[in-house]
Protein backbone atom coordinates (compact mmCIF):
# COMPACT_ATOMS: atom_id res chain seq x y z
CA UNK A 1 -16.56 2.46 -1.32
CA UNK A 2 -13.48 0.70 0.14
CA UNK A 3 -11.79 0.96 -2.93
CA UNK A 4 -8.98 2.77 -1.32
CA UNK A 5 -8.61 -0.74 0.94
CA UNK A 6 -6.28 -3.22 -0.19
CA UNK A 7 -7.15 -6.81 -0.35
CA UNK A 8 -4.77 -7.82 2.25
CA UNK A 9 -5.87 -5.43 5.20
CA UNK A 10 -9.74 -5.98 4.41
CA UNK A 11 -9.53 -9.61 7.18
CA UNK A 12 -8.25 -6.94 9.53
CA UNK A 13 -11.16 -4.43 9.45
CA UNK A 14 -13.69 -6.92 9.00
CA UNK A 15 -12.01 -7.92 12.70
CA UNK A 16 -12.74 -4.50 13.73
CA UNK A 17 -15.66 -4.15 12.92
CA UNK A 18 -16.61 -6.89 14.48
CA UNK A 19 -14.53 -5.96 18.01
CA UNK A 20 -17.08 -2.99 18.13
CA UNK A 21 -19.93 -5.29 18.65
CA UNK A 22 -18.13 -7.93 21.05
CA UNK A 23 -17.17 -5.34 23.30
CA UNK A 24 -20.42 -3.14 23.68
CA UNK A 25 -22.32 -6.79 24.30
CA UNK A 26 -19.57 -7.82 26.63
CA UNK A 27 -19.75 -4.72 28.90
CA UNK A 28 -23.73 -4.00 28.94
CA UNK A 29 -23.88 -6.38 32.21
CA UNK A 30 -22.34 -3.47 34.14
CA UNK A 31 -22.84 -0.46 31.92
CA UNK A 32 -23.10 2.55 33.84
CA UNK A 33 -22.13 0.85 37.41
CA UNK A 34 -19.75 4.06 38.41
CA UNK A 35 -17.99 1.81 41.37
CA UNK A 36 -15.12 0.05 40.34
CA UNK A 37 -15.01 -1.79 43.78
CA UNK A 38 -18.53 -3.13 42.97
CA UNK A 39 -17.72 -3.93 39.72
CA UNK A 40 -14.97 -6.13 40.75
CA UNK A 41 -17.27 -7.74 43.51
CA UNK A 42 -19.77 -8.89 40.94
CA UNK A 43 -17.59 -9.93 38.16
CA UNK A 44 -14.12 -10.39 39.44
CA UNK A 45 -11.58 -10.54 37.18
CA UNK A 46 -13.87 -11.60 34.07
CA UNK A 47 -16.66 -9.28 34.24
CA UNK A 48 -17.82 -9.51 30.57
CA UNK A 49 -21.03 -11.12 29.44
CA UNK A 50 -22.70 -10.55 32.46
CA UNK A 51 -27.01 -11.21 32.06
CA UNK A 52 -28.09 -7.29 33.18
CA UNK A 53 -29.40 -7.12 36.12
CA UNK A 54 -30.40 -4.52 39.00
CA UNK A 55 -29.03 -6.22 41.58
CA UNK A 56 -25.34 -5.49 40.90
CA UNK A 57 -25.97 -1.67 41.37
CA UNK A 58 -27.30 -1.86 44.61
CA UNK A 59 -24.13 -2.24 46.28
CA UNK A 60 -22.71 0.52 44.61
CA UNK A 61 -23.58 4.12 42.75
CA UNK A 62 -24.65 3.45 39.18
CA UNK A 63 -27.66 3.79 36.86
CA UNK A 64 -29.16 0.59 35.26
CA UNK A 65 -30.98 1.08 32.01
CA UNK A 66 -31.27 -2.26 30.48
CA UNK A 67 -33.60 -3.69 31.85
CA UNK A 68 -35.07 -6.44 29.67
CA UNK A 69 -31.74 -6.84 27.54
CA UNK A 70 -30.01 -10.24 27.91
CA UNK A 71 -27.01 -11.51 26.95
CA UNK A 72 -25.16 -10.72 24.17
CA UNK A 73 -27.36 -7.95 23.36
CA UNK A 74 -25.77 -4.97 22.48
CA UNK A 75 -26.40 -1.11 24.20
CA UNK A 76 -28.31 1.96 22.12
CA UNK A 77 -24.83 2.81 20.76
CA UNK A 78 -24.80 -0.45 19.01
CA UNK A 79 -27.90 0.06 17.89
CA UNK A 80 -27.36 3.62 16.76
CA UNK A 81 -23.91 2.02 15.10
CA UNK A 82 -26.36 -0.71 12.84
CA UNK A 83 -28.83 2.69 11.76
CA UNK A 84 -25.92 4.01 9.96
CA UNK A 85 -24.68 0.68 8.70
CA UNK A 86 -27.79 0.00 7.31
CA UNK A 87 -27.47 3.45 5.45
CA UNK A 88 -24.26 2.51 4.20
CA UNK A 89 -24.83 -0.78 3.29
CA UNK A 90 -28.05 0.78 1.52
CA UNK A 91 -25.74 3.68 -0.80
CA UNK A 92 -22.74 0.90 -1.65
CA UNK A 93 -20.68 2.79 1.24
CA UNK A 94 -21.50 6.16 0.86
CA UNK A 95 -22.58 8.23 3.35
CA UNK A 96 -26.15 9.55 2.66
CA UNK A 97 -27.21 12.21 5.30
CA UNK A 98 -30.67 12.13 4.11
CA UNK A 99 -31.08 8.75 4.16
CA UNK A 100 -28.99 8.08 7.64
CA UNK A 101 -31.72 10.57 9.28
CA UNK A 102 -34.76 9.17 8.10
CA UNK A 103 -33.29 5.67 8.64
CA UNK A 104 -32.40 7.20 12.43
CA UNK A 105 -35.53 8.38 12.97
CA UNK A 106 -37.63 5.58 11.62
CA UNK A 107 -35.57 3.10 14.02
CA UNK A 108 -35.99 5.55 17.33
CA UNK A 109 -38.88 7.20 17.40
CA UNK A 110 -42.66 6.08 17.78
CA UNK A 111 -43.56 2.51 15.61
CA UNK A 112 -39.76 2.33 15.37
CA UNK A 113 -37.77 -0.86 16.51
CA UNK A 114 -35.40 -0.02 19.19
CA UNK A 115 -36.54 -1.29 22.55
CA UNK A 116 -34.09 0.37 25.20
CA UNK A 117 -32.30 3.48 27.01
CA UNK A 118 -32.75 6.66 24.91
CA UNK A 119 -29.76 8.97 25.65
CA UNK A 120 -30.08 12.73 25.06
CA UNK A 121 -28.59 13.18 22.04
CA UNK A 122 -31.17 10.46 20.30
CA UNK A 123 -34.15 12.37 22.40
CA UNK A 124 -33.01 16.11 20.93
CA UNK A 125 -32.03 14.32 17.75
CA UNK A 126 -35.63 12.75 17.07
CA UNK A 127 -37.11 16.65 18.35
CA UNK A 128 -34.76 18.10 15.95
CA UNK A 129 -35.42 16.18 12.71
CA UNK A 130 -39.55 17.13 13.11
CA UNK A 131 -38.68 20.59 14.46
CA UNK A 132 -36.72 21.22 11.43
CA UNK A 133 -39.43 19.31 9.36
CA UNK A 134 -42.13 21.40 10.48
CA UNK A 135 -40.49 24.31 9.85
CA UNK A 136 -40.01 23.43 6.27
CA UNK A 137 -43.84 22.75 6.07
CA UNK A 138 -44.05 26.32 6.90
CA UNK A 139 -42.28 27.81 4.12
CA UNK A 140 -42.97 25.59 1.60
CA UNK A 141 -46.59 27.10 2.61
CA UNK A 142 -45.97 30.63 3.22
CA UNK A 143 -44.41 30.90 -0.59
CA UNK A 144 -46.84 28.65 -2.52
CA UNK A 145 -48.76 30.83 -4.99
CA UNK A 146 -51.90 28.06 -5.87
CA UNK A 147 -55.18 29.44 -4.49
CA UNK A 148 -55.54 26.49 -2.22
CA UNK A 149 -58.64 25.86 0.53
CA UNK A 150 -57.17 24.89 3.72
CA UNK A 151 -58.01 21.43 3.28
CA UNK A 152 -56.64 21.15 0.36
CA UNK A 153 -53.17 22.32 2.24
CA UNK A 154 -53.25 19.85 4.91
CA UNK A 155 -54.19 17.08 2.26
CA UNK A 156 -51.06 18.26 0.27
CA UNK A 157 -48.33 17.91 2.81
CA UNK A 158 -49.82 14.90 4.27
CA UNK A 159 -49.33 12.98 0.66
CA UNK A 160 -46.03 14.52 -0.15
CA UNK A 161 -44.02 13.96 3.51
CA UNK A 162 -43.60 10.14 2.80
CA UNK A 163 -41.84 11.13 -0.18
CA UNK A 164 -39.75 13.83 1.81
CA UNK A 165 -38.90 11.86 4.02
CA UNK A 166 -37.22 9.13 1.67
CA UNK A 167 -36.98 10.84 -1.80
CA UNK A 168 -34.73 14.45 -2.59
CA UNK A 169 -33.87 16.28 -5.66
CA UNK A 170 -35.57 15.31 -9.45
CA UNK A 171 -36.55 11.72 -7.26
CA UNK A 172 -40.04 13.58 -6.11
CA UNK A 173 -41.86 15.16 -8.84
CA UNK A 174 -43.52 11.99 -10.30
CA UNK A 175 -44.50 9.78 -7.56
CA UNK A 176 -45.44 13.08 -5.68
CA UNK A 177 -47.83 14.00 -8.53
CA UNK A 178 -49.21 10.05 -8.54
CA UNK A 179 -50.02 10.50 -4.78
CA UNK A 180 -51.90 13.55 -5.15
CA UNK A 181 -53.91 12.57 -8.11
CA UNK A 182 -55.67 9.85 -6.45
CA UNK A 183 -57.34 12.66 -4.69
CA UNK A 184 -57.18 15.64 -7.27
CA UNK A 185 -56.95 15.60 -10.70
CA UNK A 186 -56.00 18.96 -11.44
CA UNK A 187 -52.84 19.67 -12.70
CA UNK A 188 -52.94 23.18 -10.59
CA UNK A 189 -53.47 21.24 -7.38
CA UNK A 190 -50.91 18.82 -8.45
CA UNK A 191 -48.35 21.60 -9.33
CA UNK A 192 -48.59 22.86 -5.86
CA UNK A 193 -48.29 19.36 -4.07
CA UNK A 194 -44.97 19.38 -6.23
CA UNK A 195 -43.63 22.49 -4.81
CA UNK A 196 -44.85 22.01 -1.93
CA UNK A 197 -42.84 18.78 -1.86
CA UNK A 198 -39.19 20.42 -3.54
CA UNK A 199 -39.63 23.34 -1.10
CA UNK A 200 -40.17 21.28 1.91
CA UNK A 201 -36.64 19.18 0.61
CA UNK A 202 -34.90 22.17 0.09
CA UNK A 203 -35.14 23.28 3.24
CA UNK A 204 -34.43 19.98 5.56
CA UNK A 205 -30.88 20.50 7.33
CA UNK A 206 -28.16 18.15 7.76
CA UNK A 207 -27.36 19.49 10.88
CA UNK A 208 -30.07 17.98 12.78
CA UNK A 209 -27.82 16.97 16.33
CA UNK A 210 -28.15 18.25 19.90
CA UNK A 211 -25.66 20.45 21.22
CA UNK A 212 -24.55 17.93 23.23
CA UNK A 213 -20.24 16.57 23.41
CA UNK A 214 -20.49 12.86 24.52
CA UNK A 215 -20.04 9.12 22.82
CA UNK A 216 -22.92 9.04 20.57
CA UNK A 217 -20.56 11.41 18.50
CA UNK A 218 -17.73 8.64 17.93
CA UNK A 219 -19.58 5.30 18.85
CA UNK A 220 -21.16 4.90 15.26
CA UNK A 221 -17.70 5.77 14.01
CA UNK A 222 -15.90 2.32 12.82
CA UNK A 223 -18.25 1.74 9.88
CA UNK A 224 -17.86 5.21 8.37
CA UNK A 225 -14.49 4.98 8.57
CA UNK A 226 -14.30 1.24 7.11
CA UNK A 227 -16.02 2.75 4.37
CA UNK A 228 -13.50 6.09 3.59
CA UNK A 229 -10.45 3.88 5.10
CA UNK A 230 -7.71 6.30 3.49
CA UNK A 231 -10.03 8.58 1.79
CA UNK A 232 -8.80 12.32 1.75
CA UNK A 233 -13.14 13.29 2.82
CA UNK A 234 -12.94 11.15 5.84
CA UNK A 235 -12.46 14.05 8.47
CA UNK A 236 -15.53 16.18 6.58
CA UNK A 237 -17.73 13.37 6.35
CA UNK A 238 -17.18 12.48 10.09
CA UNK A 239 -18.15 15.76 10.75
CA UNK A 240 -21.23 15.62 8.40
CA UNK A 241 -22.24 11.65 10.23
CA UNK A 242 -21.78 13.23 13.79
CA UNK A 243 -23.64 16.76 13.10
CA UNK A 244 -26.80 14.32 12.71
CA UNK A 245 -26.65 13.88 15.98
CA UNK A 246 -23.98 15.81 17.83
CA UNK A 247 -24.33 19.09 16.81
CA UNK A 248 -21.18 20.40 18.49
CA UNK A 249 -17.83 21.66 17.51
CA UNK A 250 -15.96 19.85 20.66
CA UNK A 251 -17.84 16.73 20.06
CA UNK A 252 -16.29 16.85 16.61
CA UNK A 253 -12.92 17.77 17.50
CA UNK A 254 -12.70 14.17 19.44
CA UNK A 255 -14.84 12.50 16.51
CA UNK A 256 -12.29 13.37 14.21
CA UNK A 257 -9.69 12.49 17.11
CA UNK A 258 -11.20 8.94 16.82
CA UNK A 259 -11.93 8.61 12.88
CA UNK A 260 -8.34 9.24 12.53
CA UNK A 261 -7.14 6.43 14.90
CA UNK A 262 -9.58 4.24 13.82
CA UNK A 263 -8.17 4.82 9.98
CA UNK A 264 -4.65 4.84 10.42
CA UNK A 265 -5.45 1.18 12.43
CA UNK A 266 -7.54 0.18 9.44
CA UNK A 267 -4.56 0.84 7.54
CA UNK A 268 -2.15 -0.92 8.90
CA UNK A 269 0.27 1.73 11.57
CA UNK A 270 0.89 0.67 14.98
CA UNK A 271 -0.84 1.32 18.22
CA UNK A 272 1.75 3.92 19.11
CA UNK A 273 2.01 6.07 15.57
CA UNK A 274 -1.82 5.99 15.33
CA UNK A 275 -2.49 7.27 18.75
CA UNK A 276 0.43 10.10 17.86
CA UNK A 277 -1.12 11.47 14.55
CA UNK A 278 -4.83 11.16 15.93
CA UNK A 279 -3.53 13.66 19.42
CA UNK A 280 -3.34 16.53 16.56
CA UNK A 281 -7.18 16.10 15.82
CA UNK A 282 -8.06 16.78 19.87
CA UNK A 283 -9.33 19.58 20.88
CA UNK A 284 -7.32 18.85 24.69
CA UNK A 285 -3.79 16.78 23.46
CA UNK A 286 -2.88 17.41 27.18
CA UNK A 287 -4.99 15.18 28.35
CA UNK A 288 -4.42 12.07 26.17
CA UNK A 289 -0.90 12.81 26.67
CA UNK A 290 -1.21 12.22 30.45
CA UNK A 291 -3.40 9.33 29.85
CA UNK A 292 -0.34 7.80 28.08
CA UNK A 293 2.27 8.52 30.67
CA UNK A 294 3.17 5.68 33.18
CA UNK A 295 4.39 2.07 32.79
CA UNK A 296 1.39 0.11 33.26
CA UNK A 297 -2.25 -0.18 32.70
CA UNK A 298 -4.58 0.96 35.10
CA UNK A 299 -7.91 2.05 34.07
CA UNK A 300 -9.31 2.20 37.55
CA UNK A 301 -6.91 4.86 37.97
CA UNK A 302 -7.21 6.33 34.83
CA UNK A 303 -11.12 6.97 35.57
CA UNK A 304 -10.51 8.44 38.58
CA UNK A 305 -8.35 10.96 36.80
CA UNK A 306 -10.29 11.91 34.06
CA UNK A 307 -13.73 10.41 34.54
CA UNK A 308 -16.20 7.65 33.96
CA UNK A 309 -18.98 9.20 32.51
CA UNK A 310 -19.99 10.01 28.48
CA UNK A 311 -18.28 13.20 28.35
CA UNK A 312 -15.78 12.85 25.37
CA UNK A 313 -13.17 14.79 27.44
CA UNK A 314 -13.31 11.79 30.13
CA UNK A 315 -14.23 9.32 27.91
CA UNK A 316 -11.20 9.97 25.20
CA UNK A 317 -8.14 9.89 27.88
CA UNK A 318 -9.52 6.58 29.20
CA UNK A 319 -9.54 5.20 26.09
CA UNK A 320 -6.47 6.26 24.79
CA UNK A 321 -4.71 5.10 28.39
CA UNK A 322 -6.14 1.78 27.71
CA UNK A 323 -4.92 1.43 24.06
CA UNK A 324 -1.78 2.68 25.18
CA UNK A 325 -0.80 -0.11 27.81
CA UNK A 326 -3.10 -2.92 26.98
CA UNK A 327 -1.59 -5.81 25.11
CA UNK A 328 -4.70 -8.02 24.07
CA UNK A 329 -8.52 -7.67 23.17
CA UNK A 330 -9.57 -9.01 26.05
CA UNK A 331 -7.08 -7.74 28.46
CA UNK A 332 -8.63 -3.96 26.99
CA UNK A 333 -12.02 -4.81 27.05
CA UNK A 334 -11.82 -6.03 30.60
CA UNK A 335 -9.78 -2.90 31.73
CA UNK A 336 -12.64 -1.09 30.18
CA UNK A 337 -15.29 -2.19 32.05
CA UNK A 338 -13.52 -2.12 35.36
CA UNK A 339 -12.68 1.27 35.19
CA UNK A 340 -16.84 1.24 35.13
CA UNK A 341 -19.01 4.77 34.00
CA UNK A 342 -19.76 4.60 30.04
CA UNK A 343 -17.87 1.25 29.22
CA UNK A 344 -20.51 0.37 26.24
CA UNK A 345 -19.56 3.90 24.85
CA UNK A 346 -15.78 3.28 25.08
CA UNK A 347 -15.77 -0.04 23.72
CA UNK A 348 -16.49 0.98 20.21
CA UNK A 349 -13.20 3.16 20.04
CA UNK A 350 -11.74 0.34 22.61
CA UNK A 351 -12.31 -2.86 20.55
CA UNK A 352 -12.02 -2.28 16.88
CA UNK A 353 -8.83 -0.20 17.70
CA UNK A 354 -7.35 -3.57 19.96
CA UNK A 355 -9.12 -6.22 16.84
CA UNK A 356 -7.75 -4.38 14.12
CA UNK A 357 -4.46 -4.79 15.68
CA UNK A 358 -5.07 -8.60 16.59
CA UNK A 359 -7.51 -9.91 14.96
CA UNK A 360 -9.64 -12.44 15.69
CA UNK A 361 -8.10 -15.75 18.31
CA UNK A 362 -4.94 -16.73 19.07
CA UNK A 363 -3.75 -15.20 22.46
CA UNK A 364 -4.34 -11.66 21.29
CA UNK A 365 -7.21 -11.29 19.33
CA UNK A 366 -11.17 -11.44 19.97
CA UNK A 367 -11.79 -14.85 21.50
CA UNK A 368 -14.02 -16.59 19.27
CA UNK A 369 -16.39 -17.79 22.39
CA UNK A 370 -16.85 -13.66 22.73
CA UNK A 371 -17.84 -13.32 19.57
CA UNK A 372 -20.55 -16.61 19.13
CA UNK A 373 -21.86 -14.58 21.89
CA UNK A 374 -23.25 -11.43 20.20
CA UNK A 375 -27.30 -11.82 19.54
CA UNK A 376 -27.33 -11.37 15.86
CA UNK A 377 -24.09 -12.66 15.05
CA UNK A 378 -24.95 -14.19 12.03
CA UNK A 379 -26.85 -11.37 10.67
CA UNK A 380 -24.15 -8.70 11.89
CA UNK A 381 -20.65 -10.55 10.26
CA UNK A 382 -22.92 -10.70 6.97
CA UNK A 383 -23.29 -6.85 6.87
CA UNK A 384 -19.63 -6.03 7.97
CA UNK A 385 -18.53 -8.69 4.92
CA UNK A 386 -20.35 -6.98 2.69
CA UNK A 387 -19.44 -3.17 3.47
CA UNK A 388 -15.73 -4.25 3.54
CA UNK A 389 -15.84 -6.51 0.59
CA UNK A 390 -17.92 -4.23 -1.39
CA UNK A 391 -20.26 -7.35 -2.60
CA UNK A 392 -23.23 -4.64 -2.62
CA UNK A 393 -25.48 -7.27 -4.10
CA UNK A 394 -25.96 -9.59 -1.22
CA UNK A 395 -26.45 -6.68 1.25
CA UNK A 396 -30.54 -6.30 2.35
């Protein structure tokens, strides 16, 4: 994908992509520290990069959940942003739903690799996906028409899930039928396994979210949206990416809100005519447009207006105050994190709207000493290269 990209604005999302990360690492110090007054106490007037720690929320009303993370590490949004850019990078830019759910769930739930905070829409996500998985089990079942012992049942679906789980469509019949017949040999049994396996597929849903409206619904955003930058599908498959886990019509309402920023950046508009077409998209324009009004920033203020915590309707006018008046990446990202609550869940709106504006360096852009910071560096700039640039062959 990307094809709808031209050459020229690619260094410019690449930046953005890239602003995501630096500013969820930078603000996971004091993530969820609700007291501005605290926040300035511990980290004055550069509060970014801060090693997580306990002891800054004792002086104030928060919740720490990082413990063990250190610096540069990123939150569970940035984690839940690199399941989907794994997807992507794995389908040449194309969004996959079946594949973004079993990569989800392989990276979350038990054996997976995430070490960290699981919010609720992750915890009903994960329920969801084997919910909906068992229930598929059951009519694949109900409607076979082998005379099957009920051994022979349980031994069916437990060699044909690791294919459902990673294989749909025409993909399952053989290597289905190679599974089972290392157990039985006849073709009857075998038969079954295979519908068994197609039925099971044909009912797994897309819509596997919780009916829940915060920022897990827009966090994971920039990649999709580097990927359909200017693509006339970009609103339905942001609602397709955030019904995996946000299965909510208000969470996305503001998803699209953000996609649409986020593109129109990508592209090339100003701050101001971005922030103007993405309003229509929001499910409350009243709110952003009050968020906008006044000469200065202030996103102390600002959360005291319309919140601090996850909620997309106090998350969104926060961010869109802070887009509106700051003039820098850093200048934002600090704003962000003083105004305290969610700041890891506003910074990936926050900073690749501010990078894809500036850049990287200069007075403007993402410091480069911010961005040598992120754990993974390396390993993250190689992926976002390669989704931008389309050079599909040097992805893992």
């Amino acid at each position: 994908m990307t094809d709808a990209l031209p050459n020229d604005r690619k260094p410019d999302v690449i930046a953005a992509l890239a602003g995501g990360w630096v500013a969820d690492a930078a603000s996971l110090g004091l993530h969820w520290l609700y007291d501005s007054a605290r926040i300035l106490e511990v980290g004055g007037e550069s509060p970014e990069f801060l090693p997580p720690d306990d002891d800054y929320f004792k002086g104030g009303f928060g919740y720490f959940a990082h413990e063990g993370k250190q610096v540069g590490d990123v939150s569970h949004y940035g984690a839940a942003t690199g399941v989907l850019t794994d997807s992507l990078l794995a389908n040449e830019g194309r969004l996959d739903i079946r594949d973004y759910q079993r990569r989800f769930r392989a990276y979350f739930g038990p054996g997976g690799q995430w070490q960290g905070y699981i919010d609720n829409p992750t915890r009903v996500t994960l329920n969801n996906l084997n919910t909906i998985e068992q229930e598929a089990i059951k009519q694949a079942q109900s409607t076979v028409r082998a005379e099957l012992t009920d051994q022979q049942r349980r031994i069916l679906v437990q060699k044909v899930l690791p294919y459902t789980r990673r294989l749909s469509g025409e993909q399952l019949a053989d290597p289905v039928r190679r599974a089972i017949d290392l157990t039985y040999h006849e073709s009857e049994v075998q038969e079954a396994g295979v519908y068994l396996a197609e039925t099971i597929d044909q009912h797994l849903l897309p819509e596997s979210g919780a009916n829940d409206m915060q920022l897990p619904a827009v966090s994971k955003l920039p990649p999709l949206v580097a990927s359909y930058c200017g693509s006339d599908r970009l609103m339905e498959l942001t609602e397709a990416a955030v019904r995996v886990t946000n299965h909510n019509d208000e969470a996305v309402a503001w998803a699209k809100c953000a996609a649409r920023l986020l593109d129109l950046l990508f592209r090339g508009e100003s701050m101001s005519a971005a922030l103007e077409t993405a309003k229509a998209e929001a499910p409350d324009q009243a709110s952003l447009a009050r968020a906008q009004s006044g000469s200065s920033l202030d996103a102390i203020q600002a959360g005291d207006t319309f919140g601090r915590t996850c909620y997309l309707h106090e998350a969104m006018p926060v961010i869109f105050h802070i887009l509106t008046r700051a003039r820098s990446y850093t200048e934002a990202i600090r704003a962000n994190i003083h105004c305290g609550g969610d700041s890891c869940g506003r910074a990936w709106i926050i900073g690749p709207a501010m990078a894809a504006l500036h850049g990287v360096g200069g007075e403007r852009g993402i410091p480069l000493s911010w961005l040598a910071r992120v754990t993974h560096a390396p390993a993250i700039l190689r992926d976002i290269e390669t989704m931008v640039n389309g050079s599909w062959s040097v992805s893992r």
